[in-house]
C-alpha atoms as a PDB file:
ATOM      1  CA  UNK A   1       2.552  10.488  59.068  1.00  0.00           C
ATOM      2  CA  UNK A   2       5.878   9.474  59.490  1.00  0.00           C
ATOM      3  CA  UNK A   3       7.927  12.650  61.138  1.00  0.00           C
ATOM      4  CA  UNK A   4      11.397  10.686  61.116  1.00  0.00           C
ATOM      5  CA  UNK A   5      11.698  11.079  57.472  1.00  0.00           C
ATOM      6  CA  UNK A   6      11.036  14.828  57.840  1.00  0.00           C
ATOM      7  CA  UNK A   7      14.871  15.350  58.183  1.00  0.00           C
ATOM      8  CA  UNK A   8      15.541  18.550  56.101  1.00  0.00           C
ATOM      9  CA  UNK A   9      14.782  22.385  57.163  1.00  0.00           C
ATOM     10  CA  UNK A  10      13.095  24.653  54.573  1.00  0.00           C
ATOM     11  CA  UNK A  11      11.724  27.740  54.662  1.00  0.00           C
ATOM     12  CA  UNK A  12       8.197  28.789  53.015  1.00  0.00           C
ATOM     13  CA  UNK A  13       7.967  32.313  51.977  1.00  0.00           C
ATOM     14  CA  UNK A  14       4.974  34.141  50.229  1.00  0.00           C
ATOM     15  CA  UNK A  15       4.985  37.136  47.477  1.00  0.00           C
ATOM     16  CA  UNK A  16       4.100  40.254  48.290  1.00  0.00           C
ATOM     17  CA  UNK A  17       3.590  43.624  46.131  1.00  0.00           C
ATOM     18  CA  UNK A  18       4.929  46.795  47.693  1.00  0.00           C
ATOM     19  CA  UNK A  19       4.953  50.204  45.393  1.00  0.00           C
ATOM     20  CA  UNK A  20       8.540  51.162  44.891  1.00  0.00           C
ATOM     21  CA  UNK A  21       8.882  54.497  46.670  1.00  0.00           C
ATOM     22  CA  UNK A  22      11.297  55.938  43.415  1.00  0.00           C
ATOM     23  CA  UNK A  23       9.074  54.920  40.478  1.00  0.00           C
ATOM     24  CA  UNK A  24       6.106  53.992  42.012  1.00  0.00           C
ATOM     25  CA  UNK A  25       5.985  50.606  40.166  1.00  0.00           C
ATOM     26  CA  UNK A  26       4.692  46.944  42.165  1.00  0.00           C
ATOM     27  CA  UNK A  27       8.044  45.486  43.449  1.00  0.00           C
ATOM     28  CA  UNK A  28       7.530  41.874  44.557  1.00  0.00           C
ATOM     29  CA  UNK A  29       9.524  40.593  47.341  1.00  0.00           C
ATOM     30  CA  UNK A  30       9.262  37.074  49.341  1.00  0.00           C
ATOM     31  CA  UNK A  31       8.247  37.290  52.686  1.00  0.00           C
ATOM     32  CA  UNK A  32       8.697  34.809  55.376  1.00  0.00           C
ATOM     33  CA  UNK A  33       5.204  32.852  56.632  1.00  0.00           C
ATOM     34  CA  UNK A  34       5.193  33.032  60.540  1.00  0.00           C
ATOM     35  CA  UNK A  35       7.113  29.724  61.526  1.00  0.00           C
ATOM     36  CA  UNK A  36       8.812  30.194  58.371  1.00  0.00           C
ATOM     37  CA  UNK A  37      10.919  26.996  59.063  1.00  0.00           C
ATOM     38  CA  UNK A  38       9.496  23.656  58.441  1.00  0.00           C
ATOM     39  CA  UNK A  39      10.890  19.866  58.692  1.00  0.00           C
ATOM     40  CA  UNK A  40      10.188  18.103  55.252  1.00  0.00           C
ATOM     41  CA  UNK A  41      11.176  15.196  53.641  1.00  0.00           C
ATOM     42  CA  UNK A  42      12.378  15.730  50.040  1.00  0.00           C
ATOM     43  CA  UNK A  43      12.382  13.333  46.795  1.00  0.00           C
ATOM     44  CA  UNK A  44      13.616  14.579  43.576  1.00  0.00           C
ATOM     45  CA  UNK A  45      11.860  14.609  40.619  1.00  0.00           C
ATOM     46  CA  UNK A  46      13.652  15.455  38.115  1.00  0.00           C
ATOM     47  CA  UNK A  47      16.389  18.031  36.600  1.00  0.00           C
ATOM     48  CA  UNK A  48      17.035  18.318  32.996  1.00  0.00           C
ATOM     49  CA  UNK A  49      17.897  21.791  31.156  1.00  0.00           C
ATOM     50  CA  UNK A  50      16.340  23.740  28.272  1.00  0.00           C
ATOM     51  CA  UNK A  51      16.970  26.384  25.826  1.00  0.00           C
ATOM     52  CA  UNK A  52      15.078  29.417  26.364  1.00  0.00           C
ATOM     53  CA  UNK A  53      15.624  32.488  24.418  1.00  0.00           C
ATOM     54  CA  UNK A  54      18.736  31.067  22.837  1.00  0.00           C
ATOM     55  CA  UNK A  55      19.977  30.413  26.551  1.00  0.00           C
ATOM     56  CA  UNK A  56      20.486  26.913  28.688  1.00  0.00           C
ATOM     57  CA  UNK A  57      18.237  27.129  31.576  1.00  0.00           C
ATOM     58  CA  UNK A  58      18.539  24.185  34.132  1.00  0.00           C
ATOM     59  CA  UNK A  59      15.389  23.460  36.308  1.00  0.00           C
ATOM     60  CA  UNK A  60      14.931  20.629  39.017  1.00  0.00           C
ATOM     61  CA  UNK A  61      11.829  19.256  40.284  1.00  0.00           C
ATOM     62  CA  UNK A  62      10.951  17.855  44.102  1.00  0.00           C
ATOM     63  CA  UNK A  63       8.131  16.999  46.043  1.00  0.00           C
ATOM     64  CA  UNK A  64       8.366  18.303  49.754  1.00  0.00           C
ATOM     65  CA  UNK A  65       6.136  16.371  52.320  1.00  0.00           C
ATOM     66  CA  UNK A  66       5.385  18.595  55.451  1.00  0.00           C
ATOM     67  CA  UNK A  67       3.190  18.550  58.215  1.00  0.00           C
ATOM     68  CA  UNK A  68      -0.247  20.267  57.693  1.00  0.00           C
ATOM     69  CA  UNK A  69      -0.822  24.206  57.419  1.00  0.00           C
ATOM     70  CA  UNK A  70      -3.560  26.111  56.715  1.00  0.00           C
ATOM     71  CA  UNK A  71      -1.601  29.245  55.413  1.00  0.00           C
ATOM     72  CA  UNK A  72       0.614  26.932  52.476  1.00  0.00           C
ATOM     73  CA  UNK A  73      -1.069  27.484  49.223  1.00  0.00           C
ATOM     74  CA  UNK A  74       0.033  27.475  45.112  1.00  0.00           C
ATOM     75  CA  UNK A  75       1.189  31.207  45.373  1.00  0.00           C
ATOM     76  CA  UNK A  76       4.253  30.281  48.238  1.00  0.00           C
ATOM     77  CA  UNK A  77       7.918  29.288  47.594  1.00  0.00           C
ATOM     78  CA  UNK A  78       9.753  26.532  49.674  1.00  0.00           C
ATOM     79  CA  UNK A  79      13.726  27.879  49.881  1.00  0.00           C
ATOM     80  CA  UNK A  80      15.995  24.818  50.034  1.00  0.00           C
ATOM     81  CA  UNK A  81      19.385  25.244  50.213  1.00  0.00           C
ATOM     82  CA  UNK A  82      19.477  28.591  48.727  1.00  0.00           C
ATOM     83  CA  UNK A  83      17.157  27.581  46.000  1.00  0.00           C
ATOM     84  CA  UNK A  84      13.916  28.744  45.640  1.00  0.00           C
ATOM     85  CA  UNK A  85      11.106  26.346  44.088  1.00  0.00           C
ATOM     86  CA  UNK A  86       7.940  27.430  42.949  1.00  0.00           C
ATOM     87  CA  UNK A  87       4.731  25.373  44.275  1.00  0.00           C
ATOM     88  CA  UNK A  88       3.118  24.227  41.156  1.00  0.00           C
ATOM     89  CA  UNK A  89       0.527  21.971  43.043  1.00  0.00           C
ATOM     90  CA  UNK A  90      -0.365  20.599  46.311  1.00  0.00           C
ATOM     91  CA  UNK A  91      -1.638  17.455  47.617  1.00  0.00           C
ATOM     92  CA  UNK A  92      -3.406  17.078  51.151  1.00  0.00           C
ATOM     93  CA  UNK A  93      -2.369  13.676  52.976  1.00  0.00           C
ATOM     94  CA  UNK A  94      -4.782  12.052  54.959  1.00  0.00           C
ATOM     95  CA  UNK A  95      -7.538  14.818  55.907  1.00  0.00           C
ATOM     96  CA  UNK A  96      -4.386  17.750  57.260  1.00  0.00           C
ATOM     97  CA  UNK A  97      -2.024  15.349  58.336  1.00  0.00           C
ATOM     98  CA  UNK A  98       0.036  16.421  55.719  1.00  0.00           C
ATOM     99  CA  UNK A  99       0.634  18.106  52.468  1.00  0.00           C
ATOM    100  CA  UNK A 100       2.780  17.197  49.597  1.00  0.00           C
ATOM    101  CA  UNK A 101       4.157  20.215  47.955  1.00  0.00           C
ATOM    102  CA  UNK A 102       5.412  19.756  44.065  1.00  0.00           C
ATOM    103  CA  UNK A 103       7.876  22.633  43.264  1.00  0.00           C
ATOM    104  CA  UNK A 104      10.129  23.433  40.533  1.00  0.00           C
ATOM    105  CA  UNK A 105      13.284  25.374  40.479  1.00  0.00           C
ATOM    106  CA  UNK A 106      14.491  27.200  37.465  1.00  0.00           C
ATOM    107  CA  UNK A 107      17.758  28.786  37.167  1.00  0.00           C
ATOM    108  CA  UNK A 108      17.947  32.745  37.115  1.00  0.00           C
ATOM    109  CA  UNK A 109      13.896  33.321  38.244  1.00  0.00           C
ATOM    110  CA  UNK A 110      15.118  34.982  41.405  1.00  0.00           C
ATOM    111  CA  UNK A 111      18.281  35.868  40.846  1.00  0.00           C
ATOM    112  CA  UNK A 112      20.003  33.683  43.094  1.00  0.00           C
END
């Protein structure tokens, strides 16, 4: 795998579910994976925007290509430039040499 492409920083951050100590309701927050900071090269995808509830929502679509780690599943987030993209699959490249993360951000999910 080429690591000269891999010229962008992100970070890759998990859910977790802590009980709010007020209401006693699940609170998810992101929490950083141990590195949390990874080199990736990034391609868009795509970027259109929808209506949603009577609302325009703009979402954007890239594929992240990263070295290989075991603790990356579907359930993290890749942050990218204040941005946070949901994994919506994951391809392995050449038997954990790599993975190819496809995430997709959409505006106003995480209130940033």
């Amino acid at each position: 795998m080429e690591s000269g492409n891999m010229d962008r920083m992100i970070r890759l951050k998990r859910p977790e579910f802590n009980r709010d100590a007020d209401t006693g309701q699940n609170v998810q927050e992101l929490v950083d994976l141990e590195p949390p900071e990874e080199w990736a090269q990034i391609v868009d995808e795509s970027g259109n925007e929808l209506f949603q509830s009577d609302k325009k929502t703009a979402r954007s679509s890239k594929k992240f290509k990263i070295h290989y780690r075991e603790d990356v599943d579907e359930m993290c987030v890749v942050e990218y430039r204040g941005r946070l993209f949901d994994i919506d699959r994951m391809q392995e490249i050449q038997r954990r040499r790599g993975l190819l993360l496809y995430g997709t951000w959409t505006q106003g999910k995480y209130n940033e």
